[in-house]
C-alpha atoms as a PDB file:
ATOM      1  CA  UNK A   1     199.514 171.540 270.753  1.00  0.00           C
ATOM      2  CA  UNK A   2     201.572 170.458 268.410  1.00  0.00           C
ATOM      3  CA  UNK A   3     199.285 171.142 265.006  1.00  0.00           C
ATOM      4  CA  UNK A   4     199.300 174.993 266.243  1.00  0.00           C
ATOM      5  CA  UNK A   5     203.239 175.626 265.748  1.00  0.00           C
ATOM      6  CA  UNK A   6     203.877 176.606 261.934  1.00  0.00           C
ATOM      7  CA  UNK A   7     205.040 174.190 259.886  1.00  0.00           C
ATOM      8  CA  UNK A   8     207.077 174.383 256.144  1.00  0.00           C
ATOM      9  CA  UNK A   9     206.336 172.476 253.459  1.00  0.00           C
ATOM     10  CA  UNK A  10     208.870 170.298 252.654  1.00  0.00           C
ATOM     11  CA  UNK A  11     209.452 171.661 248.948  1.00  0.00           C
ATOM     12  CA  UNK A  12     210.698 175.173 250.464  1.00  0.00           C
ATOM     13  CA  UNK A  13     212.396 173.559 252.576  1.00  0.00           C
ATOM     14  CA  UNK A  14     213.734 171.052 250.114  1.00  0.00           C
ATOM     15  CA  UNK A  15     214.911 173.711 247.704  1.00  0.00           C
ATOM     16  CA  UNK A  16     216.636 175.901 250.069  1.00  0.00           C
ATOM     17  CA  UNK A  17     218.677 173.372 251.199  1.00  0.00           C
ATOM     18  CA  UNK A  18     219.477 171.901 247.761  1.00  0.00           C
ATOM     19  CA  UNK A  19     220.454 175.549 246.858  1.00  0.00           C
ATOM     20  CA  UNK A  20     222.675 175.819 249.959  1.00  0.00           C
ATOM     21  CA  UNK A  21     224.751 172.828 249.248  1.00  0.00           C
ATOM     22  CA  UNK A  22     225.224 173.559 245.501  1.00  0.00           C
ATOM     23  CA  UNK A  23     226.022 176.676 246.470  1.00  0.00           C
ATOM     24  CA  UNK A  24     228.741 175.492 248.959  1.00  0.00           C
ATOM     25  CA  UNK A  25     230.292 173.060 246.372  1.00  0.00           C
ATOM     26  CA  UNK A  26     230.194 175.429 243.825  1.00  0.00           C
ATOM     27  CA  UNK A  27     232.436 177.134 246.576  1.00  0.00           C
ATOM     28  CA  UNK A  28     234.737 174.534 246.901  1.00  0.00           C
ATOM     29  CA  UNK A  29     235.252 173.776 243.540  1.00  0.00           C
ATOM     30  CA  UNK A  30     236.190 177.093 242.929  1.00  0.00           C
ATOM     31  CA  UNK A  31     238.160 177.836 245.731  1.00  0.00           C
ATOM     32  CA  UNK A  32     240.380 174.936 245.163  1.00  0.00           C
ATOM     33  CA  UNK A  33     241.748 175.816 241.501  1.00  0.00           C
ATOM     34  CA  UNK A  34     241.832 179.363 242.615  1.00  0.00           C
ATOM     35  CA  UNK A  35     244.163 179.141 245.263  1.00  0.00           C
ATOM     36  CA  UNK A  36     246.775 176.449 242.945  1.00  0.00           C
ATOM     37  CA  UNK A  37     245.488 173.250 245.295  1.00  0.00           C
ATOM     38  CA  UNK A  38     245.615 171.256 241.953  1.00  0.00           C
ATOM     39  CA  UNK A  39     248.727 172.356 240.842  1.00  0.00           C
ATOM     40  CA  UNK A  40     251.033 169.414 239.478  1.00  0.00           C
ATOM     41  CA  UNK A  41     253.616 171.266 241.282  1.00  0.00           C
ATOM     42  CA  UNK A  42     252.221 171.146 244.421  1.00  0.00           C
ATOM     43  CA  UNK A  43     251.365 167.778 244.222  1.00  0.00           C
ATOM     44  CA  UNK A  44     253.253 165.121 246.878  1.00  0.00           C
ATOM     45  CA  UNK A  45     255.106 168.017 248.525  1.00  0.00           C
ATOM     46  CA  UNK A  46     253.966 167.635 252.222  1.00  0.00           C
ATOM     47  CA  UNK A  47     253.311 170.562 253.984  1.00  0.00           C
ATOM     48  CA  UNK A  48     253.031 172.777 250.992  1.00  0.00           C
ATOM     49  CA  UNK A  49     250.642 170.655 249.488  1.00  0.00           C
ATOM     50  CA  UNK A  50     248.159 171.135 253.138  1.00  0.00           C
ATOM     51  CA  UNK A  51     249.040 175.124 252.638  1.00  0.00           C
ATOM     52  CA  UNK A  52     246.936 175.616 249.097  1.00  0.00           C
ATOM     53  CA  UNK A  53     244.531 172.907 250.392  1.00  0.00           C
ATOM     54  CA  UNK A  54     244.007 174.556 253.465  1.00  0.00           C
ATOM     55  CA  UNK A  55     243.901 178.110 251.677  1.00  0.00           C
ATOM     56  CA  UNK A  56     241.512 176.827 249.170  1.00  0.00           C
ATOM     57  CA  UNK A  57     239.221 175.905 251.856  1.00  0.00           C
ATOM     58  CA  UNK A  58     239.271 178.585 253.962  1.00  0.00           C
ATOM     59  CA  UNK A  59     238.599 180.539 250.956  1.00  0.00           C
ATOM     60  CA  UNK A  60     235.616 178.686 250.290  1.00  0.00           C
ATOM     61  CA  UNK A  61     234.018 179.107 254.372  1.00  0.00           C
ATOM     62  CA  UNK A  62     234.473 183.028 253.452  1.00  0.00           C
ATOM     63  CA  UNK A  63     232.505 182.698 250.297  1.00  0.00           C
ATOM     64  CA  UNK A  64     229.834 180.645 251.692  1.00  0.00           C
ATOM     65  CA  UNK A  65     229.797 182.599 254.892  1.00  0.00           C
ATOM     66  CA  UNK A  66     229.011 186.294 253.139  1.00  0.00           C
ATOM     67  CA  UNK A  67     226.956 184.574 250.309  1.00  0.00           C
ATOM     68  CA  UNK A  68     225.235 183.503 253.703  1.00  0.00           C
ATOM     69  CA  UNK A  69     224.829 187.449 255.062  1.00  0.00           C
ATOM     70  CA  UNK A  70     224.550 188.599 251.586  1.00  0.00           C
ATOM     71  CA  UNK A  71     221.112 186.617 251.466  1.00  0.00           C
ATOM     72  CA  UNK A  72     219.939 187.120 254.636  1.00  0.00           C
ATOM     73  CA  UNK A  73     220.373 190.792 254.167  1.00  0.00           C
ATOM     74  CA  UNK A  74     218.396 190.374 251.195  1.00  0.00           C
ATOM     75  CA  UNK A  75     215.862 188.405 252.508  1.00  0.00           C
ATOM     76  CA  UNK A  76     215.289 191.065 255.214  1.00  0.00           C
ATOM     77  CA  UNK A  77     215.228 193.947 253.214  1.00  0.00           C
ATOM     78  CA  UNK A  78     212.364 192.296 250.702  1.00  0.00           C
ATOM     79  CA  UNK A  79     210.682 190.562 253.690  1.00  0.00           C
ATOM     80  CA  UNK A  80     210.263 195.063 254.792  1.00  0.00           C
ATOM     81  CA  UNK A  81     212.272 194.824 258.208  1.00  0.00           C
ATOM     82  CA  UNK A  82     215.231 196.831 257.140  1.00  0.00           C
ATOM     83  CA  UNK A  83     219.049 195.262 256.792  1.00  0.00           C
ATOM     84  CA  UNK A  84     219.282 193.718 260.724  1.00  0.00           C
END
């Protein structure tokens, strides 16, 4: 029963989820600068230091989270079913 589901190859599959973590660093790594976390001033200061670090990242889960509808959207739109 087994041979009858549909199976990916494991390129596709491979490259999507290669994109989607370079993708999510890319995030990150922008994020982080962005919102100051690297700032020499910010640096050893405690809670103010966990603020930008936890704005950074925060920023980041938006980013990746509408890149994440942005391409779905896409993919359903070129796929022919309409946005949803």
């Amino acid at each position: 029963m087994l041979s009858s589901w549909p199976v990916r190859s494991f390129s596709t599959v491979g490259r999507r989820t290669i994109c989607m973590h370079s993708g999510t660093a890319l995030a990150v790594l922008l994020s982080l600068p962005a919102s100051r976390a690297w700032s020499v001033r910010v640096l050893s200061e405690g809670a103010e230091e966990y603020r930008t670090l936890g704005r950074g990242l925060i920023s980041a889960a938006v980013l990746v989270a509408l890149g994440g509808l942005l391409f779905g959207a896409l993919r359903a739109v070129l796929a022919g079913q309409g946005a949803y």
